[in-house]
PDB file of N, CA and C in Angstrom:
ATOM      1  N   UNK A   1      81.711  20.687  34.939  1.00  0.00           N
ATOM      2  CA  UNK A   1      80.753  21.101  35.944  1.00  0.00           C
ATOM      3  C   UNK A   1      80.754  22.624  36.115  1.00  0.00           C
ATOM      4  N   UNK A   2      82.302  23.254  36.169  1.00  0.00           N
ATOM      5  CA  UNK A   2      81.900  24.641  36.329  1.00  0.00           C
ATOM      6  C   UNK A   2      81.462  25.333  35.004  1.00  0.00           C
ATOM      7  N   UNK A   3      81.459  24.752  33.997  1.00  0.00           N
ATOM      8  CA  UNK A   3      81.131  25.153  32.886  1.00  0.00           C
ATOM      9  C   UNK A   3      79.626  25.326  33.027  1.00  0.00           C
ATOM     10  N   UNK A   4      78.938  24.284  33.485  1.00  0.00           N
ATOM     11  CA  UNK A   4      77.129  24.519  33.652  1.00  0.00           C
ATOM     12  C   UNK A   4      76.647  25.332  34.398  1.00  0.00           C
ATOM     13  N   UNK A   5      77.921  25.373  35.546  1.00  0.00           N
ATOM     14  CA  UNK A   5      77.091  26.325  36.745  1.00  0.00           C
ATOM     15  C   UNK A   5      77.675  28.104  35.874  1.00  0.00           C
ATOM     16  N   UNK A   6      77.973  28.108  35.110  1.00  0.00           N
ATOM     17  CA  UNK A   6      78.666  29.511  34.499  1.00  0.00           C
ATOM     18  C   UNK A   6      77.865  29.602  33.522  1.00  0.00           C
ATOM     19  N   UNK A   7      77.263  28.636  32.723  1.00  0.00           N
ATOM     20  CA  UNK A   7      76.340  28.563  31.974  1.00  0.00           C
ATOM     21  C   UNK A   7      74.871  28.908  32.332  1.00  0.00           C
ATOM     22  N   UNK A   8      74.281  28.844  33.461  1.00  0.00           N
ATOM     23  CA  UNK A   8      73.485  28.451  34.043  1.00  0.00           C
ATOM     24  C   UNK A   8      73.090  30.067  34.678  1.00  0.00           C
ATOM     25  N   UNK A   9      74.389  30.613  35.196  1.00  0.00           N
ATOM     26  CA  UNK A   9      74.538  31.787  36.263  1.00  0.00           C
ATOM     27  C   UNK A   9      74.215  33.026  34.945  1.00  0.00           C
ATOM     28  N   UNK A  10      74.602  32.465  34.096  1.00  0.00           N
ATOM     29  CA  UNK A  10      74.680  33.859  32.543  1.00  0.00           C
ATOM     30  C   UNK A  10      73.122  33.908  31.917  1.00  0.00           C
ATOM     31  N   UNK A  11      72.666  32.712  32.555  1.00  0.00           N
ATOM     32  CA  UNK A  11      71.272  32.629  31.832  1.00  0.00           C
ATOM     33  C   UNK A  11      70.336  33.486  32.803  1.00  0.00           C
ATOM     34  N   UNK A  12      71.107  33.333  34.228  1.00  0.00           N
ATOM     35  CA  UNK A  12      69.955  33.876  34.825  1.00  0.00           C
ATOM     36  C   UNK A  12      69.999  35.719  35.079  1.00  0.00           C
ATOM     37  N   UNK A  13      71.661  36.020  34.649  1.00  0.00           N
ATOM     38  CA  UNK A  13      71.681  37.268  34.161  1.00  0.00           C
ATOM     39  C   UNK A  13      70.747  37.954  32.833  1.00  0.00           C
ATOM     40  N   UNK A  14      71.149  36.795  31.930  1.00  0.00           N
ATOM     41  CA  UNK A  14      70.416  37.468  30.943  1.00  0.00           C
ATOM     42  C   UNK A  14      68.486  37.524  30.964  1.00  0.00           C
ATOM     43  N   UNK A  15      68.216  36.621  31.754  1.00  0.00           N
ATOM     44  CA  UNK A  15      66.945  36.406  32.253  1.00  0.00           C
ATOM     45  C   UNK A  15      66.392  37.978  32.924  1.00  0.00           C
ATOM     46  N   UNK A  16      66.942  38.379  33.752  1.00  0.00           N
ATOM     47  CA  UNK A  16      66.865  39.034  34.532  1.00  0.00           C
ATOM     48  C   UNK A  16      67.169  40.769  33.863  1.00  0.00           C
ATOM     49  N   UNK A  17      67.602  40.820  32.844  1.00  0.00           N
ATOM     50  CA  UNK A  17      68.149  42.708  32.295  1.00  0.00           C
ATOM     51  C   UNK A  17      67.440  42.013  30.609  1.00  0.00           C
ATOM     52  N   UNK A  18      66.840  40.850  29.933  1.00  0.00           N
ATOM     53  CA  UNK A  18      66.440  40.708  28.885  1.00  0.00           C
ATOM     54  C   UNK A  18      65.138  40.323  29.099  1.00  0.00           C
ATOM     55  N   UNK A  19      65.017  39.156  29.330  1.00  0.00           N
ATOM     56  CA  UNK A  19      63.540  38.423  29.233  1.00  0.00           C
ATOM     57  C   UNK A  19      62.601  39.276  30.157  1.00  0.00           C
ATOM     58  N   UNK A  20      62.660  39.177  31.494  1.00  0.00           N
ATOM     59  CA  UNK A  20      61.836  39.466  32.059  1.00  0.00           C
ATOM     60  C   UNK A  20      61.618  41.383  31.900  1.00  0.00           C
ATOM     61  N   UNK A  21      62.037  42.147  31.758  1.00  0.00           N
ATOM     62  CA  UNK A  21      61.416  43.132  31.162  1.00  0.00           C
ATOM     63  C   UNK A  21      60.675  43.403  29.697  1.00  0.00           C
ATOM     64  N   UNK A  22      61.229  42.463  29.109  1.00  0.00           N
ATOM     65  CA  UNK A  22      60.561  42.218  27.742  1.00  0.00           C
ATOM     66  C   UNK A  22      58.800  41.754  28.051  1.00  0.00           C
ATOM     67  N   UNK A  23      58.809  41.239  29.090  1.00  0.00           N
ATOM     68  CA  UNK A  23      57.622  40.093  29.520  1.00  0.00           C
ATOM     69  C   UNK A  23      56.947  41.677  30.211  1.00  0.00           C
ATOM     70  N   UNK A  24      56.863  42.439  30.682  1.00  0.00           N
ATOM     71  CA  UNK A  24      56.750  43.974  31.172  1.00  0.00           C
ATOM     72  C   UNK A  24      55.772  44.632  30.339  1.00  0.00           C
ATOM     73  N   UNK A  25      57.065  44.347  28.898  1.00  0.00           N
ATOM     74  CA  UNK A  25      56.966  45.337  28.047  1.00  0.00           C
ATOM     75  C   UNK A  25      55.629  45.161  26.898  1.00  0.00           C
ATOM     76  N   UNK A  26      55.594  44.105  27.207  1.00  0.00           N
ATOM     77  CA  UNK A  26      54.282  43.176  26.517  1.00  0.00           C
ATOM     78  C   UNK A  26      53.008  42.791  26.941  1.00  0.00           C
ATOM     79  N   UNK A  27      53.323  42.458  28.345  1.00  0.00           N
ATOM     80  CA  UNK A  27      51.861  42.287  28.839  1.00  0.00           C
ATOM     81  C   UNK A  27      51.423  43.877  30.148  1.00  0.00           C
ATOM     82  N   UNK A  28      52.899  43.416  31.029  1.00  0.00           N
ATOM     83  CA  UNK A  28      51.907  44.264  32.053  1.00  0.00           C
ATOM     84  C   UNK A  28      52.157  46.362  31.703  1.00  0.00           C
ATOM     85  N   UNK A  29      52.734  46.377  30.716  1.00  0.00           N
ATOM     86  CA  UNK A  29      52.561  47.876  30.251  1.00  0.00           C
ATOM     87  C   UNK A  29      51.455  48.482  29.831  1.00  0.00           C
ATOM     88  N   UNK A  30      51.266  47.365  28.314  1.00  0.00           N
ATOM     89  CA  UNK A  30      49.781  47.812  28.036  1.00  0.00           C
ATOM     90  C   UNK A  30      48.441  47.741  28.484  1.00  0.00           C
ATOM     91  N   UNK A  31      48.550  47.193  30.099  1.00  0.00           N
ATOM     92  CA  UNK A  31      47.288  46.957  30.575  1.00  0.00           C
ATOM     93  C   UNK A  31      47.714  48.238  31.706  1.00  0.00           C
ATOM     94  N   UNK A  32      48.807  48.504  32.306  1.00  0.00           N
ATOM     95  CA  UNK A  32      48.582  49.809  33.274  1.00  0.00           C
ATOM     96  C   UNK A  32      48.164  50.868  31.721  1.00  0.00           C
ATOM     97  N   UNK A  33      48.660  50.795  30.764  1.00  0.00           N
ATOM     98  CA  UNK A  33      48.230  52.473  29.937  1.00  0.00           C
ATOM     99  C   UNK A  33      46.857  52.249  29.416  1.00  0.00           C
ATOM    100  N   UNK A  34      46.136  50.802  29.729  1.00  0.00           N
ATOM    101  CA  UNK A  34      44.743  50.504  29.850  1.00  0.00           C
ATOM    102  C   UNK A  34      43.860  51.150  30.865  1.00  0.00           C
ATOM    103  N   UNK A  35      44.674  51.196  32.293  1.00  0.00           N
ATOM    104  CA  UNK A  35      43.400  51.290  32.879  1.00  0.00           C
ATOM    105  C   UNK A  35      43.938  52.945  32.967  1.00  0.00           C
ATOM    106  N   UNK A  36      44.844  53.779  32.654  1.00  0.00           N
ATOM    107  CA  UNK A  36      44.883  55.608  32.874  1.00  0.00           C
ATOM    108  C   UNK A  36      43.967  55.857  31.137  1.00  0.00           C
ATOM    109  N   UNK A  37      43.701  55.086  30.293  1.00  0.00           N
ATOM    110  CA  UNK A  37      43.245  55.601  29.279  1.00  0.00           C
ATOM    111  C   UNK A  37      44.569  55.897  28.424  1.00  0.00           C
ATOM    112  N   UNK A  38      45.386  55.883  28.522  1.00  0.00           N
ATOM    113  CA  UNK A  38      46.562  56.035  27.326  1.00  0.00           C
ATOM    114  C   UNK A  38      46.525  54.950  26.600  1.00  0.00           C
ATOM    115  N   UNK A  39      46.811  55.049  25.254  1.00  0.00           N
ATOM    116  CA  UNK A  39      47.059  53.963  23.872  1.00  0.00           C
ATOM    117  C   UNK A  39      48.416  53.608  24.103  1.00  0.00           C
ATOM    118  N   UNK A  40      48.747  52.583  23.943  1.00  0.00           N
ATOM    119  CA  UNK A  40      50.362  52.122  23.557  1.00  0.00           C
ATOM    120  C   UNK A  40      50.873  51.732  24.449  1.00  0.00           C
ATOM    121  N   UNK A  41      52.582  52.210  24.448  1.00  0.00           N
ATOM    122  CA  UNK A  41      53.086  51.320  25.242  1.00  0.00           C
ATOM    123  C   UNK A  41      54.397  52.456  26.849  1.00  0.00           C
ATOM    124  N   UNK A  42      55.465  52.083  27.009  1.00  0.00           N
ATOM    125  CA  UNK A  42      56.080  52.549  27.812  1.00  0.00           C
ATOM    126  C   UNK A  42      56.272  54.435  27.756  1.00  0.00           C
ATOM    127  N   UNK A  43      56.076  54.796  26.627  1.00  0.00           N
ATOM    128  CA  UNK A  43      56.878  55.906  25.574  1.00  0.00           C
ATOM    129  C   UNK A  43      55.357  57.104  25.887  1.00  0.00           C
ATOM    130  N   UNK A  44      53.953  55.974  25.648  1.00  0.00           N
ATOM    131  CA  UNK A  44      52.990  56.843  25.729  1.00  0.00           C
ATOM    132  C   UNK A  44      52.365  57.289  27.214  1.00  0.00           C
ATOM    133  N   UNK A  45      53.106  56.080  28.288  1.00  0.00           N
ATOM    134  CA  UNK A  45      53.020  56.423  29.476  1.00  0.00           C
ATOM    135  C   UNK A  45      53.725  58.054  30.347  1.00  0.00           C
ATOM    136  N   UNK A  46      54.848  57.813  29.904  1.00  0.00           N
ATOM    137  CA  UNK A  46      55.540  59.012  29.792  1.00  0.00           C
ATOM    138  C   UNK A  46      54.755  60.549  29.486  1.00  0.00           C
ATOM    139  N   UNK A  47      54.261  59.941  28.053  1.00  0.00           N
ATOM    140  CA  UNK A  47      53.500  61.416  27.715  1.00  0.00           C
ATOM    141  C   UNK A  47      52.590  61.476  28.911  1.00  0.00           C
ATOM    142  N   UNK A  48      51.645  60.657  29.289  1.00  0.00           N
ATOM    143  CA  UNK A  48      50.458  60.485  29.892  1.00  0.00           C
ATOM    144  C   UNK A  48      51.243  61.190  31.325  1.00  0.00           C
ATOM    145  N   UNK A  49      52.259  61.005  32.053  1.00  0.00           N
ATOM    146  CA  UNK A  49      52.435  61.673  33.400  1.00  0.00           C
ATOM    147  C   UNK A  49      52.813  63.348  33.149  1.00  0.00           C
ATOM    148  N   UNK A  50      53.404  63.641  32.150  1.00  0.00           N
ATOM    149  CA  UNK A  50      53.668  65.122  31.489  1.00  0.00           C
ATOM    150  C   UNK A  50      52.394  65.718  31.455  1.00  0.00           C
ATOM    151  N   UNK A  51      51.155  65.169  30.353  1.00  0.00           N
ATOM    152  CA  UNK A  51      50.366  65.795  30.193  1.00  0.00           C
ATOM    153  C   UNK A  51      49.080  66.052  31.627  1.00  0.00           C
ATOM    154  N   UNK A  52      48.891  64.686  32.449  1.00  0.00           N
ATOM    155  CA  UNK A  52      48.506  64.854  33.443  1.00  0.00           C
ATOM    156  C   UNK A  52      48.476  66.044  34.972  1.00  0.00           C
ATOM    157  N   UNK A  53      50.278  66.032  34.929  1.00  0.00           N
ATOM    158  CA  UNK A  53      50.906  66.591  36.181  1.00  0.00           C
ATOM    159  C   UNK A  53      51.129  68.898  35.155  1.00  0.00           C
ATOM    160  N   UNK A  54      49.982  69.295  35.871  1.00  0.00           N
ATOM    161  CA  UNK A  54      50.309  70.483  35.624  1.00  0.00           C
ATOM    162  C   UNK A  54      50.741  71.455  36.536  1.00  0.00           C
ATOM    163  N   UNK A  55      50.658  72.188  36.044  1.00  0.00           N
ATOM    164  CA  UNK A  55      51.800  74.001  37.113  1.00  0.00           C
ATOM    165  C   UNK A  55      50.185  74.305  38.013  1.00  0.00           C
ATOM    166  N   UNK A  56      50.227  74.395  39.284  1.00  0.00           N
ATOM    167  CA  UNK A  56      49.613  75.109  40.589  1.00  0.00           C
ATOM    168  C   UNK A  56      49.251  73.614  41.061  1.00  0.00           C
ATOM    169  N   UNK A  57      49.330  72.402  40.921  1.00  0.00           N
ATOM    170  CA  UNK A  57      48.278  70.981  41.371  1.00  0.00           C
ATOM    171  C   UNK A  57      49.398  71.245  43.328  1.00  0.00           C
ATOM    172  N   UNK A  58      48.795  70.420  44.227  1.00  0.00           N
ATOM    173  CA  UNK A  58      49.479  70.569  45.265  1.00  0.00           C
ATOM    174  C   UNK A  58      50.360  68.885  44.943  1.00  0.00           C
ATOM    175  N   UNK A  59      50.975  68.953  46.145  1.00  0.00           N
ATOM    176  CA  UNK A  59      52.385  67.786  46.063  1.00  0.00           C
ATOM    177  C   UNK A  59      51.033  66.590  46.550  1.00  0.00           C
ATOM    178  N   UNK A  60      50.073  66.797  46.844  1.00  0.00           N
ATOM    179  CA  UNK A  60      49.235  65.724  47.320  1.00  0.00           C
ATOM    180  C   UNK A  60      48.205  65.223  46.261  1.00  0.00           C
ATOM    181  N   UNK A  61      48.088  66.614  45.054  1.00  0.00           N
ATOM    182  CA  UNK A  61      47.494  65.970  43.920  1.00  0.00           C
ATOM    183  C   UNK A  61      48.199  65.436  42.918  1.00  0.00           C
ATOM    184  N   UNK A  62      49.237  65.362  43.274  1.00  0.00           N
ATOM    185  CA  UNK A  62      50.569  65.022  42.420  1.00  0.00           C
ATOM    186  C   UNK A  62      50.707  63.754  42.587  1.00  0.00           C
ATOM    187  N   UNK A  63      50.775  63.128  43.992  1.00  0.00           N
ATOM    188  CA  UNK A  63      50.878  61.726  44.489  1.00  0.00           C
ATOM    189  C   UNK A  63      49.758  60.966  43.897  1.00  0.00           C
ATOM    190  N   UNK A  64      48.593  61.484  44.463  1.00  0.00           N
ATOM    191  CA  UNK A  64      47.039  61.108  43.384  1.00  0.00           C
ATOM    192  C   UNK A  64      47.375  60.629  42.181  1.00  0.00           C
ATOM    193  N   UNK A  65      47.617  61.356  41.280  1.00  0.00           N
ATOM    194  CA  UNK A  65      47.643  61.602  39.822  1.00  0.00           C
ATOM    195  C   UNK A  65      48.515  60.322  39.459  1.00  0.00           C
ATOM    196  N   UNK A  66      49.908  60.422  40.139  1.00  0.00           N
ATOM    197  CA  UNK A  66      51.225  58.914  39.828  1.00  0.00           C
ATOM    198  C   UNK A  66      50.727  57.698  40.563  1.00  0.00           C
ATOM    199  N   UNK A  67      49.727  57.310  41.542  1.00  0.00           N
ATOM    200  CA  UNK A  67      49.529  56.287  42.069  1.00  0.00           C
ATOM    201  C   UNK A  67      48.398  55.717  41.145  1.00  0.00           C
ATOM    202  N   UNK A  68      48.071  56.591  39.860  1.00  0.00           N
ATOM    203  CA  UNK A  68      46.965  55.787  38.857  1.00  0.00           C
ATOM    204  C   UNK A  68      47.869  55.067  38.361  1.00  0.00           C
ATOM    205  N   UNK A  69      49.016  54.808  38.542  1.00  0.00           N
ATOM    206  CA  UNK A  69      50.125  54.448  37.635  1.00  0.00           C
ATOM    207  C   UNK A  69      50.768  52.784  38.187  1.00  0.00           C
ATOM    208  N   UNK A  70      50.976  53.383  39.820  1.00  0.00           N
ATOM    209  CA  UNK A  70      51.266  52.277  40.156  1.00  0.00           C
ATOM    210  C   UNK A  70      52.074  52.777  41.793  1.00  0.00           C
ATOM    211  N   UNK A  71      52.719  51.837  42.329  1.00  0.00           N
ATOM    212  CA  UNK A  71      53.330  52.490  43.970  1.00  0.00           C
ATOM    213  C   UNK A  71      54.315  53.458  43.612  1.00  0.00           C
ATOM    214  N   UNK A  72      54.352  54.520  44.152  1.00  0.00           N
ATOM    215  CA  UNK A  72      55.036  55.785  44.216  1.00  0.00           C
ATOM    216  C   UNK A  72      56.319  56.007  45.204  1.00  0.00           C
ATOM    217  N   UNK A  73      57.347  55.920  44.658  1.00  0.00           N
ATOM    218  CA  UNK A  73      58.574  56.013  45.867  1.00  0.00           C
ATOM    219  C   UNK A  73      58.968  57.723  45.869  1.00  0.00           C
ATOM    220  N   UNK A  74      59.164  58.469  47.088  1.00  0.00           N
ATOM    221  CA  UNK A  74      59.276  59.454  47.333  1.00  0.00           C
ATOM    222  C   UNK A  74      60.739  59.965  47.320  1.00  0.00           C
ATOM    223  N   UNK A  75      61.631  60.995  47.226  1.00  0.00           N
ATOM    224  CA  UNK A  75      62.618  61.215  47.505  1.00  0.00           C
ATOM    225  C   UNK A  75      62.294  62.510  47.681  1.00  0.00           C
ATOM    226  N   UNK A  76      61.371  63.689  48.889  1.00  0.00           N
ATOM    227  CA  UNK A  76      60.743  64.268  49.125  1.00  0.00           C
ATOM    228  C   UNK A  76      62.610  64.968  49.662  1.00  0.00           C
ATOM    229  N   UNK A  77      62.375  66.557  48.410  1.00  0.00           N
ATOM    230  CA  UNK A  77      63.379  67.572  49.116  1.00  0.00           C
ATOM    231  C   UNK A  77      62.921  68.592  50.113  1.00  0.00           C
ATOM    232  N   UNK A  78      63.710  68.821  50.664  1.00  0.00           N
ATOM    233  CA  UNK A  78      63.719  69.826  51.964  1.00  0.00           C
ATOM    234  C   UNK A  78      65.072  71.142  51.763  1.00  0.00           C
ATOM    235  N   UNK A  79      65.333  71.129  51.168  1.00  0.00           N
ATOM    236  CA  UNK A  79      66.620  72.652  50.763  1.00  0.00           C
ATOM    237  C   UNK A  79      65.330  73.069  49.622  1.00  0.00           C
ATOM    238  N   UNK A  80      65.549  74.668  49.980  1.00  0.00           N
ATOM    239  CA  UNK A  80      65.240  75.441  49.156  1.00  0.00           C
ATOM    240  C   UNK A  80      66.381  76.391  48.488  1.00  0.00           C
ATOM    241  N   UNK A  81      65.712  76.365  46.908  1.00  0.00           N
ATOM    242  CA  UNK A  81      66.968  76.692  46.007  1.00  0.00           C
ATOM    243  C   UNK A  81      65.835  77.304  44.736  1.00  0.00           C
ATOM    244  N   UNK A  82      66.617  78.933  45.320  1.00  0.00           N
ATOM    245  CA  UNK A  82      65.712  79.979  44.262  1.00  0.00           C
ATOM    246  C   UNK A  82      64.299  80.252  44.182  1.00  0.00           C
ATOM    247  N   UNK A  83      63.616  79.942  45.902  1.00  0.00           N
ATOM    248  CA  UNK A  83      62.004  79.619  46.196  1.00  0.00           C
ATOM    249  C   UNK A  83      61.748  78.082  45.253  1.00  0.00           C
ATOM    250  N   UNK A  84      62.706  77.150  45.129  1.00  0.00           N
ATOM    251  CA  UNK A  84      61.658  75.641  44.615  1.00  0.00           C
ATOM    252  C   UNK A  84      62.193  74.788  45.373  1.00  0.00           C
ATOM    253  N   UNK A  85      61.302  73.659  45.770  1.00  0.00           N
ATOM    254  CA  UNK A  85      61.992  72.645  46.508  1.00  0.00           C
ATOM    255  C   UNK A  85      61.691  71.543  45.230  1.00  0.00           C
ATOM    256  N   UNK A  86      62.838  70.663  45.078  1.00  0.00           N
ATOM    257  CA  UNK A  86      62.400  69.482  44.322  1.00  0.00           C
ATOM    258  C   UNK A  86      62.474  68.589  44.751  1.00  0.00           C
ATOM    259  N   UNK A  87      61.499  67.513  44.382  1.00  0.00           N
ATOM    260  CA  UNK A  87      60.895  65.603  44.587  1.00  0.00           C
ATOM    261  C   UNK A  87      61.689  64.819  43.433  1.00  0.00           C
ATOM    262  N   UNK A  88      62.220  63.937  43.937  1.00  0.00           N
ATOM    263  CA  UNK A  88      62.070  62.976  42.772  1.00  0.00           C
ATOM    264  C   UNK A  88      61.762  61.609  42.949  1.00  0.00           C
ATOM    265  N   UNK A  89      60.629  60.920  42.305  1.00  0.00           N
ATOM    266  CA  UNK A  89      59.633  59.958  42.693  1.00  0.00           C
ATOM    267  C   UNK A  89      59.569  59.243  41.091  1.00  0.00           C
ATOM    268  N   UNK A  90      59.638  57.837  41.760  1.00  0.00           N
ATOM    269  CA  UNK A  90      59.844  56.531  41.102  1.00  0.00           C
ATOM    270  C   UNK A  90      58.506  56.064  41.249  1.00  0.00           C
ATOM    271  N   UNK A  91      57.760  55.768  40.041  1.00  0.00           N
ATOM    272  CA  UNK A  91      56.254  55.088  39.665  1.00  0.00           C
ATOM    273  C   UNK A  91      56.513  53.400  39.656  1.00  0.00           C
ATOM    274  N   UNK A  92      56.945  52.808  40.270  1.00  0.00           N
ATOM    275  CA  UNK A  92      56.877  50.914  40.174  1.00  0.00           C
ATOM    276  C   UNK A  92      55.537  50.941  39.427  1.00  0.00           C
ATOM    277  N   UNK A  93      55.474  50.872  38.161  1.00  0.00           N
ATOM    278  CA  UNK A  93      54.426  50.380  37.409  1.00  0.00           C
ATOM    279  C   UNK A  93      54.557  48.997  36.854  1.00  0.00           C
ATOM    280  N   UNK A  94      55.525  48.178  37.045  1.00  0.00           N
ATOM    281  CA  UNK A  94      55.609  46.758  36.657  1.00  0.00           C
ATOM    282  C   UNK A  94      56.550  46.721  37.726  1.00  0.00           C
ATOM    283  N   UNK A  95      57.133  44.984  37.793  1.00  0.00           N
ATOM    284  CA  UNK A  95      57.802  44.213  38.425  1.00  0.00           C
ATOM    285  C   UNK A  95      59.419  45.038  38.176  1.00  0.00           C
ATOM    286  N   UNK A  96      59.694  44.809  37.006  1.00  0.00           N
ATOM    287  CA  UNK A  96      60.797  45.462  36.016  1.00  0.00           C
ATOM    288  C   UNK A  96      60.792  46.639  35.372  1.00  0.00           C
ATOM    289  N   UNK A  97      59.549  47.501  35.487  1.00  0.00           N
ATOM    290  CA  UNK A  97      59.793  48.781  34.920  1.00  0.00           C
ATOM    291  C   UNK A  97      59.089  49.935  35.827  1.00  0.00           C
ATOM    292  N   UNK A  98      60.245  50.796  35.904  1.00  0.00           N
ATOM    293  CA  UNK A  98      60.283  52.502  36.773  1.00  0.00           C
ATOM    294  C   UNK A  98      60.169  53.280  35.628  1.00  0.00           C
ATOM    295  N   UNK A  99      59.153  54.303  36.193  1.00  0.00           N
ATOM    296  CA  UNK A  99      59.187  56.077  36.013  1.00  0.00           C
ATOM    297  C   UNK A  99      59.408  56.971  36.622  1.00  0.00           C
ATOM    298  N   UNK A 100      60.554  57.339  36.492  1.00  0.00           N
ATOM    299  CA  UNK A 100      61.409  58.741  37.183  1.00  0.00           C
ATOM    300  C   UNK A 100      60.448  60.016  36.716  1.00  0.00           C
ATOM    301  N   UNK A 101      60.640  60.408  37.700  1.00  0.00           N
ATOM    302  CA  UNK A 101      59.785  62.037  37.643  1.00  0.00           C
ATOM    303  C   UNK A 101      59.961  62.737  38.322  1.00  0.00           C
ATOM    304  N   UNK A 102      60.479  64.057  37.808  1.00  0.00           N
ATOM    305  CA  UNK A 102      61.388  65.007  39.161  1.00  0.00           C
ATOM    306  C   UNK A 102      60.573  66.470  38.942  1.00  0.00           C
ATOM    307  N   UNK A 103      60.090  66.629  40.663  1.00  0.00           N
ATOM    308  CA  UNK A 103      59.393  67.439  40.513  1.00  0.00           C
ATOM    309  C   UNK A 103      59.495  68.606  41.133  1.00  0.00           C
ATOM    310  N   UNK A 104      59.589  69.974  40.832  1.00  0.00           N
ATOM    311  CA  UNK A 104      59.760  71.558  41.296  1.00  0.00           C
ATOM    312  C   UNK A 104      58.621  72.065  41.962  1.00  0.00           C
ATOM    313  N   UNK A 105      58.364  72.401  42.895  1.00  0.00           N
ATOM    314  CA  UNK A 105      57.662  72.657  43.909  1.00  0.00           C
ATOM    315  C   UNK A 105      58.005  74.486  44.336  1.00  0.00           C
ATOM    316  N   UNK A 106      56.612  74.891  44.500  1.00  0.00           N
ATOM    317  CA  UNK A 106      56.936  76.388  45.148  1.00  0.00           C
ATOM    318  C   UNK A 106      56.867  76.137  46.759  1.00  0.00           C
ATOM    319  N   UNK A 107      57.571  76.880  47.337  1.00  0.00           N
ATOM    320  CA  UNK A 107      58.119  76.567  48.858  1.00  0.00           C
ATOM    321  C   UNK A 107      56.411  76.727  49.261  1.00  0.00           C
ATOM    322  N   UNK A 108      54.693  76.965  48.931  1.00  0.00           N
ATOM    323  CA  UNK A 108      53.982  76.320  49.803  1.00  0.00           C
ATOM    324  C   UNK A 108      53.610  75.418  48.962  1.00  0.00           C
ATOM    325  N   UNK A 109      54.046  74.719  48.085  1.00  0.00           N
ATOM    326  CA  UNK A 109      53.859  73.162  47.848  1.00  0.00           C
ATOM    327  C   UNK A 109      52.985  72.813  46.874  1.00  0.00           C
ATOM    328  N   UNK A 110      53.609  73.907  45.641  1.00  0.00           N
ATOM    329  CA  UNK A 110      52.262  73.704  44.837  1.00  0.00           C
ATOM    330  C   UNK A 110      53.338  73.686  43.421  1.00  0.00           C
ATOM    331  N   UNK A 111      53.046  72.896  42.441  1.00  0.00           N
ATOM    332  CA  UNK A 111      54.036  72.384  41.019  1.00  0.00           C
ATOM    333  C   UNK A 111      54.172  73.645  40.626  1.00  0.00           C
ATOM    334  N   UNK A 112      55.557  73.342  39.945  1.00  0.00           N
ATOM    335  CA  UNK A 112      55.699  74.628  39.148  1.00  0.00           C
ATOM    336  C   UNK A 112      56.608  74.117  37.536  1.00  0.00           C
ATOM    337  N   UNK A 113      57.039  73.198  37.938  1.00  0.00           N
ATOM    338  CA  UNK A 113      57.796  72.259  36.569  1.00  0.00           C
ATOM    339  C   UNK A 113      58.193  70.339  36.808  1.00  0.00           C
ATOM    340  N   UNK A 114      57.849  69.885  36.032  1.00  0.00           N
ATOM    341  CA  UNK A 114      57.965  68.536  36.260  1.00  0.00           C
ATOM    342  C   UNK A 114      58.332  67.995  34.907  1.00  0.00           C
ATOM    343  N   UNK A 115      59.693  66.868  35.086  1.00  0.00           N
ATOM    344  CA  UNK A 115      60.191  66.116  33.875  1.00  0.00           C
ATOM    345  C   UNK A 115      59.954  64.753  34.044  1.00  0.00           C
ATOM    346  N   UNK A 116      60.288  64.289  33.333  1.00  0.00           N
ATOM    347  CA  UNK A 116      60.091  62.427  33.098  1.00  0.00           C
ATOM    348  C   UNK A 116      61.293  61.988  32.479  1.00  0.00           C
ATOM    349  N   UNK A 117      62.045  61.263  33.155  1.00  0.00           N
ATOM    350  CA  UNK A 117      63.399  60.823  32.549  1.00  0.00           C
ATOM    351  C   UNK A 117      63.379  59.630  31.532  1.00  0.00           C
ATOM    352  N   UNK A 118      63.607  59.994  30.540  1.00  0.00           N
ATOM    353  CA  UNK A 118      63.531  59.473  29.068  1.00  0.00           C
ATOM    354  C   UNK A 118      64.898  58.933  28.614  1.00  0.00           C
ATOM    355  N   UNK A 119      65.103  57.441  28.919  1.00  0.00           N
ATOM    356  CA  UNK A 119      65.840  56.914  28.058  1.00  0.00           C
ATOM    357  C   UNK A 119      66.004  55.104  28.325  1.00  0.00           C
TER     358      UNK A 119
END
């Protein structure tokens, strides 16, 4: 008996960090890089927030721009360091898949460098 329920508990691990992002990676990816106009898949989304998010946009055309993507989680900074304040904001574009994006801000609130965490 504890053998099934251990059996059972591993499936729903592996369910959960295998299958169901795979299921992401297949259906609901290529239909968000459907509706921003990007080809492909997780990799070309990435490009698509780089090439989108440029130097002077304000922190409000910035939010714009990542909510074509999907709900936007904020981690909105307040220390200033060297005149930049930085954001770093999570794109929920699927159930199972995030885009990190950390963003440099001039203290009145306008981009000045933005990355996409790649891996």
């Amino acid at each position: 008996m504890i053998f099934v329920i251990l059996l059972l508990a591993c499936g729903l691990v592996a369910s959960y960090f295998v299958i169901l992002p795979s299921v992401d990676q297949a259906f609901c990816i290529p239909q968000v890089a459907k509706r921003v106009g990007a080809s492909g898949g997780y990799s070309e989304l990435l490009d698509y927030v780089e090439a989108h998010l440029t130097p002077s946009m304000t922190r409000s055309q910035v939010m714009q721009e990542l909510e074509k993507l999907g709900t936007v989680e904020v981690d909105q900074g307040t220390a200033v360091v060297g005149g930049v304040v930085s954001d770093t904001l999570r794109i929920h574009i699927c159930p199972f898949t995030t885009i990190q994006v950390f963003a440099n801000y001039t203290v009145d609130g306008h981009l000045k460098f933005v990355g996409v965490r790649r891996d």
